[in-house]
PDB file of N, CA and C in Angstrom:
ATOM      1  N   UNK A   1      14.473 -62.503  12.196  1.00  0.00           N
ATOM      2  CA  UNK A   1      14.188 -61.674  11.048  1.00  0.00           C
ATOM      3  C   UNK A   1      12.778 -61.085  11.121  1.00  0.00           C
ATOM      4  N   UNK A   2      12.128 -61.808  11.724  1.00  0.00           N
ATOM      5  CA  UNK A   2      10.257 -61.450  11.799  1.00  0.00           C
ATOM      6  C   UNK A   2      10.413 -60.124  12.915  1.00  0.00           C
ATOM      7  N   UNK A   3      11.235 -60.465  13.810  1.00  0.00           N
ATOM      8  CA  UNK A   3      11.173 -59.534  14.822  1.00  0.00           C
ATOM      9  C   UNK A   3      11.569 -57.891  14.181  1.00  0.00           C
ATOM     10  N   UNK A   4      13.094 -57.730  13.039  1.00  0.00           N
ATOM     11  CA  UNK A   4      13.011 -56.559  12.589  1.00  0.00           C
ATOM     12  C   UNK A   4      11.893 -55.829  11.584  1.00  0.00           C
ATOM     13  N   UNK A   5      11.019 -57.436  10.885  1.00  0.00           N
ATOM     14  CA  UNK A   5      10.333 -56.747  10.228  1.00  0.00           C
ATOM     15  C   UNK A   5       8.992 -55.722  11.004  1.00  0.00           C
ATOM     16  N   UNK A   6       8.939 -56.207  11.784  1.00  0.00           N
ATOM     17  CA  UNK A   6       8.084 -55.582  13.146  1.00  0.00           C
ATOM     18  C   UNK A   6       8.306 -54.481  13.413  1.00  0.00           C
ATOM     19  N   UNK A   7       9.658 -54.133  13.629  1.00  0.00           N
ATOM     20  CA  UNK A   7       9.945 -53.033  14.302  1.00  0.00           C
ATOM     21  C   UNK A   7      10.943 -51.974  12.722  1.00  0.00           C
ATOM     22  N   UNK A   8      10.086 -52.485  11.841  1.00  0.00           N
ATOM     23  CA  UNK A   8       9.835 -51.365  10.532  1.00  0.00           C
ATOM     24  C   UNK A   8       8.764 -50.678  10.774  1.00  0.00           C
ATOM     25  N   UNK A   9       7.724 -51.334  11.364  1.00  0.00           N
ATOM     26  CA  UNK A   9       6.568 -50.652  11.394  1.00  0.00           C
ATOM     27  C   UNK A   9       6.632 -49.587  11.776  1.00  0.00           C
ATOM     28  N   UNK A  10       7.287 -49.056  13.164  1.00  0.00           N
ATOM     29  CA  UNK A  10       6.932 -47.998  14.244  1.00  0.00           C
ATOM     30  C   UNK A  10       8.408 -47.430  13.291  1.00  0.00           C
ATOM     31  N   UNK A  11       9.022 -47.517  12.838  1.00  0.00           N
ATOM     32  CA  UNK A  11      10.433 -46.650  12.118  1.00  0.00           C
ATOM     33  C   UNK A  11       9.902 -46.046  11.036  1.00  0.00           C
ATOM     34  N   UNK A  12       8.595 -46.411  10.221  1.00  0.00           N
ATOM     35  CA  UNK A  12       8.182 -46.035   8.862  1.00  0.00           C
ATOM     36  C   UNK A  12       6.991 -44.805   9.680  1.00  0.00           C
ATOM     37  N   UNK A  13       6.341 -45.150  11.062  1.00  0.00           N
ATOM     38  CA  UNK A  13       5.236 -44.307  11.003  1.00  0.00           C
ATOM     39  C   UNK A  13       6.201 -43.221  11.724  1.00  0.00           C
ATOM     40  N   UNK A  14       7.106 -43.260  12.370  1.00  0.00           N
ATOM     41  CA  UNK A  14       7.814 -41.922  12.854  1.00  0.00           C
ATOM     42  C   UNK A  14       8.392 -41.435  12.132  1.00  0.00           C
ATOM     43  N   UNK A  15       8.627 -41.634  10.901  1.00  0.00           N
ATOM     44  CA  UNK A  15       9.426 -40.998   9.674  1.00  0.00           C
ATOM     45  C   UNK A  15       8.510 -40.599   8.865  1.00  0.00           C
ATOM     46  N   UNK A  16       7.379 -41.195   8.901  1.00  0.00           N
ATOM     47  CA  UNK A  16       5.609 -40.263   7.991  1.00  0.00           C
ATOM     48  C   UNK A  16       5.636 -39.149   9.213  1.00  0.00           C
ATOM     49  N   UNK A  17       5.423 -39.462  10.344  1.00  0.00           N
ATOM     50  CA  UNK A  17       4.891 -38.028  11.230  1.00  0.00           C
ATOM     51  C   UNK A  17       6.131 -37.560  10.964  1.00  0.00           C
ATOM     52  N   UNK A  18       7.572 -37.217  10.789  1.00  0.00           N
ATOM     53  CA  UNK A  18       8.316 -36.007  11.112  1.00  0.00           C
ATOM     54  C   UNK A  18       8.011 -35.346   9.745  1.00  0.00           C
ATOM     55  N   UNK A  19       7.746 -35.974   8.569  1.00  0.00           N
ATOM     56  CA  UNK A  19       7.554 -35.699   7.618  1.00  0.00           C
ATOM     57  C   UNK A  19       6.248 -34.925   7.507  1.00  0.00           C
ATOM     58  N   UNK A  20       5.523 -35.212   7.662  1.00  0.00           N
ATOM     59  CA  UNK A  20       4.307 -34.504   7.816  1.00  0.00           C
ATOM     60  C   UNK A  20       4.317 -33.452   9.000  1.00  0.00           C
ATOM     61  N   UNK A  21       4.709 -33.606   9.856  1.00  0.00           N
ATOM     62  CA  UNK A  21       5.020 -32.351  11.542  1.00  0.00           C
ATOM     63  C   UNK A  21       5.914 -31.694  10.276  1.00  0.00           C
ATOM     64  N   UNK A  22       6.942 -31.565   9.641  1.00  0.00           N
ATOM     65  CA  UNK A  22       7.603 -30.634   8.581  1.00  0.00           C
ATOM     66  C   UNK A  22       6.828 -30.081   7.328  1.00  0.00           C
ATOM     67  N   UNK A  23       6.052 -30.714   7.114  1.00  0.00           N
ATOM     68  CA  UNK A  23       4.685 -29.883   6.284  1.00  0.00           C
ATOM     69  C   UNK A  23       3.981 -29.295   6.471  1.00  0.00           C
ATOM     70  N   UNK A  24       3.621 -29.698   7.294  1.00  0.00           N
ATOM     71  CA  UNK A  24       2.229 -28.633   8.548  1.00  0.00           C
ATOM     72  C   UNK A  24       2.831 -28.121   9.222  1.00  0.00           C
ATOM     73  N   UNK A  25       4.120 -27.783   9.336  1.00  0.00           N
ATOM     74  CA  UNK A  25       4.614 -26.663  10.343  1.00  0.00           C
ATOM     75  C   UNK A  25       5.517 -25.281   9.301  1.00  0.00           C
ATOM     76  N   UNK A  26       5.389 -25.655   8.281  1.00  0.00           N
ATOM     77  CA  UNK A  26       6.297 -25.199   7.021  1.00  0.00           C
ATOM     78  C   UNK A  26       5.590 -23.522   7.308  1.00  0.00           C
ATOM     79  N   UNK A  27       6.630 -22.564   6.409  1.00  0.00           N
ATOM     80  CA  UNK A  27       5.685 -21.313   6.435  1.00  0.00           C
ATOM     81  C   UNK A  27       5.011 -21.159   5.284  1.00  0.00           C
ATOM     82  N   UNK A  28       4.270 -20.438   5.544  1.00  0.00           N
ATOM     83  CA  UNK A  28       3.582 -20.568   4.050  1.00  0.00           C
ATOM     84  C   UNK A  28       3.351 -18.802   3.672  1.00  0.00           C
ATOM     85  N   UNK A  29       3.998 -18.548   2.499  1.00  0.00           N
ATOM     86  CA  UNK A  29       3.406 -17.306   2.370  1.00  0.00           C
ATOM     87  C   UNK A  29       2.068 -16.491   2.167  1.00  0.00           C
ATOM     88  N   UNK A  30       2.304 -15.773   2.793  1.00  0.00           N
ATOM     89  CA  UNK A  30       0.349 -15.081   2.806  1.00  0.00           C
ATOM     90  C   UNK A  30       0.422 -13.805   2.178  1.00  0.00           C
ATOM     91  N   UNK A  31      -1.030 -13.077   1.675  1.00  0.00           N
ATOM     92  CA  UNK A  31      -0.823 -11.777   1.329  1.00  0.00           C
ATOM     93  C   UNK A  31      -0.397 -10.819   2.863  1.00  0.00           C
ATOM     94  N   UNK A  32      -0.279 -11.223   4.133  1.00  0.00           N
ATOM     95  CA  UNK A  32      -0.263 -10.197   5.059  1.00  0.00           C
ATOM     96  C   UNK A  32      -1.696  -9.735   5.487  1.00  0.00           C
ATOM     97  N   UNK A  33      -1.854  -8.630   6.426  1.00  0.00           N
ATOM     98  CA  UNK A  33      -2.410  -7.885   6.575  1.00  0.00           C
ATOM     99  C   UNK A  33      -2.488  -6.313   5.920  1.00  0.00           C
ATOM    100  N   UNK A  34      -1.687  -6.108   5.187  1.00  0.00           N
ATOM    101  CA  UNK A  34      -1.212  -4.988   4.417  1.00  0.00           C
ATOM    102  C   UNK A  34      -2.920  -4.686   3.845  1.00  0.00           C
ATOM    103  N   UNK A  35      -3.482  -5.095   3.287  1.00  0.00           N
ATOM    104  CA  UNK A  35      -5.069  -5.200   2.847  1.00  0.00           C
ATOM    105  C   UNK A  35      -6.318  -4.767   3.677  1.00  0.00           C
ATOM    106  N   UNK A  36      -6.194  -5.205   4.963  1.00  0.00           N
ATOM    107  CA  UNK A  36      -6.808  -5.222   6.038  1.00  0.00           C
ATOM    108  C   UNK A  36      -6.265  -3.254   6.185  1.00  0.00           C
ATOM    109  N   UNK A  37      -5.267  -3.680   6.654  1.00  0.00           N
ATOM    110  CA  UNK A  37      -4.654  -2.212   7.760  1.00  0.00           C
ATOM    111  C   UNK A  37      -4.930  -0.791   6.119  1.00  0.00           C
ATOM    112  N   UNK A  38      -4.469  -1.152   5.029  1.00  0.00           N
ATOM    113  CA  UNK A  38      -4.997  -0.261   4.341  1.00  0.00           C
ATOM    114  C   UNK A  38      -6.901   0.644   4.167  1.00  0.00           C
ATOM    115  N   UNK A  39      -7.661  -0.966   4.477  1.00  0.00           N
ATOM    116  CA  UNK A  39      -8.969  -0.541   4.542  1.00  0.00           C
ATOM    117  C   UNK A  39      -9.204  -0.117   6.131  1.00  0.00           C
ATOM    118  N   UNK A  40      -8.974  -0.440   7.041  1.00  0.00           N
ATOM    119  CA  UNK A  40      -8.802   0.488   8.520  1.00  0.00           C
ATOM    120  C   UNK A  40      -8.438   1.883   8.369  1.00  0.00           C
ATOM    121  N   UNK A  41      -7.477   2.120   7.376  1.00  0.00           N
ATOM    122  CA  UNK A  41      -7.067   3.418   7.395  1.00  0.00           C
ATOM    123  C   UNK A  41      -7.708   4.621   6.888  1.00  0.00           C
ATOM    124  N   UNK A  42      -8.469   3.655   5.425  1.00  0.00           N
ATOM    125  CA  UNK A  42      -9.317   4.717   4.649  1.00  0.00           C
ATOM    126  C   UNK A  42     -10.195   4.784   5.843  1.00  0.00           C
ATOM    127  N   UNK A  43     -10.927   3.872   6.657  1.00  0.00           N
ATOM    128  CA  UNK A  43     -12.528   4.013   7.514  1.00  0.00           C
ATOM    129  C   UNK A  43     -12.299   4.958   8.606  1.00  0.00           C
ATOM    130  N   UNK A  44     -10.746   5.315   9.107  1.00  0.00           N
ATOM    131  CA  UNK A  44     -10.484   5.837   9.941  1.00  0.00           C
ATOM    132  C   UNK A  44     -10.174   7.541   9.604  1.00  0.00           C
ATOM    133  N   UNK A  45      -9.784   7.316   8.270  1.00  0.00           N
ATOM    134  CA  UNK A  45      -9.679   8.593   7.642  1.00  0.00           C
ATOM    135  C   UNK A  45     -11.166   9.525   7.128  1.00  0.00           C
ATOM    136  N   UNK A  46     -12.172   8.256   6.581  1.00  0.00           N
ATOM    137  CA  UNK A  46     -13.844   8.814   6.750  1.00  0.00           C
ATOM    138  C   UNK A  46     -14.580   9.426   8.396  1.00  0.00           C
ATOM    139  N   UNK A  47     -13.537   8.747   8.840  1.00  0.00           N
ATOM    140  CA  UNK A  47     -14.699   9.071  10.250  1.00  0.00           C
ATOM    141  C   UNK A  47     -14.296  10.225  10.873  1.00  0.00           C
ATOM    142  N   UNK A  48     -12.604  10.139  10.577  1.00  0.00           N
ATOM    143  CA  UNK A  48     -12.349  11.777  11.219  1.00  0.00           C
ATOM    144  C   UNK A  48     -12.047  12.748  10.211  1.00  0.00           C
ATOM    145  N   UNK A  49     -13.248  13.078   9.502  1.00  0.00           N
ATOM    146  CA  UNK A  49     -13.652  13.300   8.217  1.00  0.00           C
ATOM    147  C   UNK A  49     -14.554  14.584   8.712  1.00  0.00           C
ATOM    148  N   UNK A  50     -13.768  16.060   8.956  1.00  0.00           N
ATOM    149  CA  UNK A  50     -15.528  17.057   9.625  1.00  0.00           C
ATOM    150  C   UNK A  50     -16.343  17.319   8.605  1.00  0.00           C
ATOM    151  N   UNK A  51     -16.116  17.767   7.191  1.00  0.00           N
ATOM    152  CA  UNK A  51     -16.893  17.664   6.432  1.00  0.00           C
ATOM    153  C   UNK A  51     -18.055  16.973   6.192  1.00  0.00           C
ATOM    154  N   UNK A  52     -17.865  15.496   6.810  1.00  0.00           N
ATOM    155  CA  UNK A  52     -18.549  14.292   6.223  1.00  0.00           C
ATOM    156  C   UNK A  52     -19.819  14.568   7.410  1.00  0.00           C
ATOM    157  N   UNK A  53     -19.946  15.441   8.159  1.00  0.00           N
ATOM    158  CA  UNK A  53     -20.703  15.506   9.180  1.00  0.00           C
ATOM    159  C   UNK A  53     -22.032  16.365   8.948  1.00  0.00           C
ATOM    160  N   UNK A  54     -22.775  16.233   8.825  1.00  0.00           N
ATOM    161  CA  UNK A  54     -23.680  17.656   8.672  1.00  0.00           C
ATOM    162  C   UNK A  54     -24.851  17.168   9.908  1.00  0.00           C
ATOM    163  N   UNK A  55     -25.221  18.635  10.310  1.00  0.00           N
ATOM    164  CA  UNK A  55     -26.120  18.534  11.142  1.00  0.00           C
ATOM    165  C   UNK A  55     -27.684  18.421  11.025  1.00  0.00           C
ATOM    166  N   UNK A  56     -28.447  17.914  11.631  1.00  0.00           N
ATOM    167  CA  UNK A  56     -29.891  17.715  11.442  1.00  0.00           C
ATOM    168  C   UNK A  56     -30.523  19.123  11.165  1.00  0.00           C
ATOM    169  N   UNK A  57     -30.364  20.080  12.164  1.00  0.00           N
ATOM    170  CA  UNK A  57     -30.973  21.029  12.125  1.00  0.00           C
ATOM    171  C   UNK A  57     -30.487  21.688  10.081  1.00  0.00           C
ATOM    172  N   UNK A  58     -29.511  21.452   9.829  1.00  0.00           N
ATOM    173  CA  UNK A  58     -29.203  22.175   8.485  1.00  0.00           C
ATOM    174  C   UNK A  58     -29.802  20.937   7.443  1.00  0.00           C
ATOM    175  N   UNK A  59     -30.532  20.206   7.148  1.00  0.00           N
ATOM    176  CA  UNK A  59     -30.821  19.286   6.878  1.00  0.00           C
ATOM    177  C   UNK A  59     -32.524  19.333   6.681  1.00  0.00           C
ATOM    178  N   UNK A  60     -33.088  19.526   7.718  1.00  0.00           N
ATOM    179  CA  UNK A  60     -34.444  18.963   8.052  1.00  0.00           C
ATOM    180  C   UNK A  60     -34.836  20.705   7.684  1.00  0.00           C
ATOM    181  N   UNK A  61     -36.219  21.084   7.285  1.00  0.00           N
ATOM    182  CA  UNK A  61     -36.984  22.017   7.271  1.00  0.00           C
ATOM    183  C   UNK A  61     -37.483  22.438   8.574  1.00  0.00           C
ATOM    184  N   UNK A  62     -37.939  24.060   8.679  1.00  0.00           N
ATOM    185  CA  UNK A  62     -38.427  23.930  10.156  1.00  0.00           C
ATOM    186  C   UNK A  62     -39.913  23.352   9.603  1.00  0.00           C
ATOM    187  N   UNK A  63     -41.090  22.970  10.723  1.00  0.00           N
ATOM    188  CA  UNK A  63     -41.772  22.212  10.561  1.00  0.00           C
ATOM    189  C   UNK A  63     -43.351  23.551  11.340  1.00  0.00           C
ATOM    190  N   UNK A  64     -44.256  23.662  10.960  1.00  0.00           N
ATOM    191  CA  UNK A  64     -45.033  24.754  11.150  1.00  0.00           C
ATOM    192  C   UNK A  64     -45.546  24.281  13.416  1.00  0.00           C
ATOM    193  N   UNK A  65     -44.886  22.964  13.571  1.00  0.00           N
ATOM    194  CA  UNK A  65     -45.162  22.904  14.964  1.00  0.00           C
ATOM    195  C   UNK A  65     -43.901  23.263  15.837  1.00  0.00           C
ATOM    196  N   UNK A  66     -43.034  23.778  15.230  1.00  0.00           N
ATOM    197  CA  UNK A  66     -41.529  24.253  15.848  1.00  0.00           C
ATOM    198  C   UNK A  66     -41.675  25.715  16.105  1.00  0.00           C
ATOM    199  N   UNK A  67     -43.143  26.639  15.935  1.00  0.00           N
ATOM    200  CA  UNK A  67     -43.164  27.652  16.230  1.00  0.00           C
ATOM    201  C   UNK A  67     -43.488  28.456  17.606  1.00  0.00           C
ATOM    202  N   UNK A  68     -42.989  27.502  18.577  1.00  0.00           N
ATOM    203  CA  UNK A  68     -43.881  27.848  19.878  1.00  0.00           C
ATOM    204  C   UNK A  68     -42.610  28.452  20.505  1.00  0.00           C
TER     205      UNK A  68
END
């Protein structure tokens, strides 16, 4: 009888790990990337943006040493 109570031991801890390997392997729902790929899209939509571009020369004043 001592001998099965023994060999409860290793029957109770392989029945905690499948139990737990089935928890930690479970899916879990997430928001996605849907969040991510939306803000990629606006940054990608700013950058190829020609408006958003202006040039130095239209920008800066001429300067009285730019007269040479």
């Amino acid at each position: 009888m001592a001998s099965l109570a023994w060999l409860l031991i290793p029957l109770s801890a392989a029945i905690g790990a499948g139990l737990w390997g089935s928890w930690a392997g479970r899916n879990r729902k997430t928001a996605g990337d849907g969040v991510e790929l939306e803000g990629y899209a606006r940054f990608r939509a700013a950058m190829e943006r020609p408006d958003a571009v202006t040039s130095r020369s239209d920008t800066l004043e001429k300067s009285p040493y730019d007269a040479v």
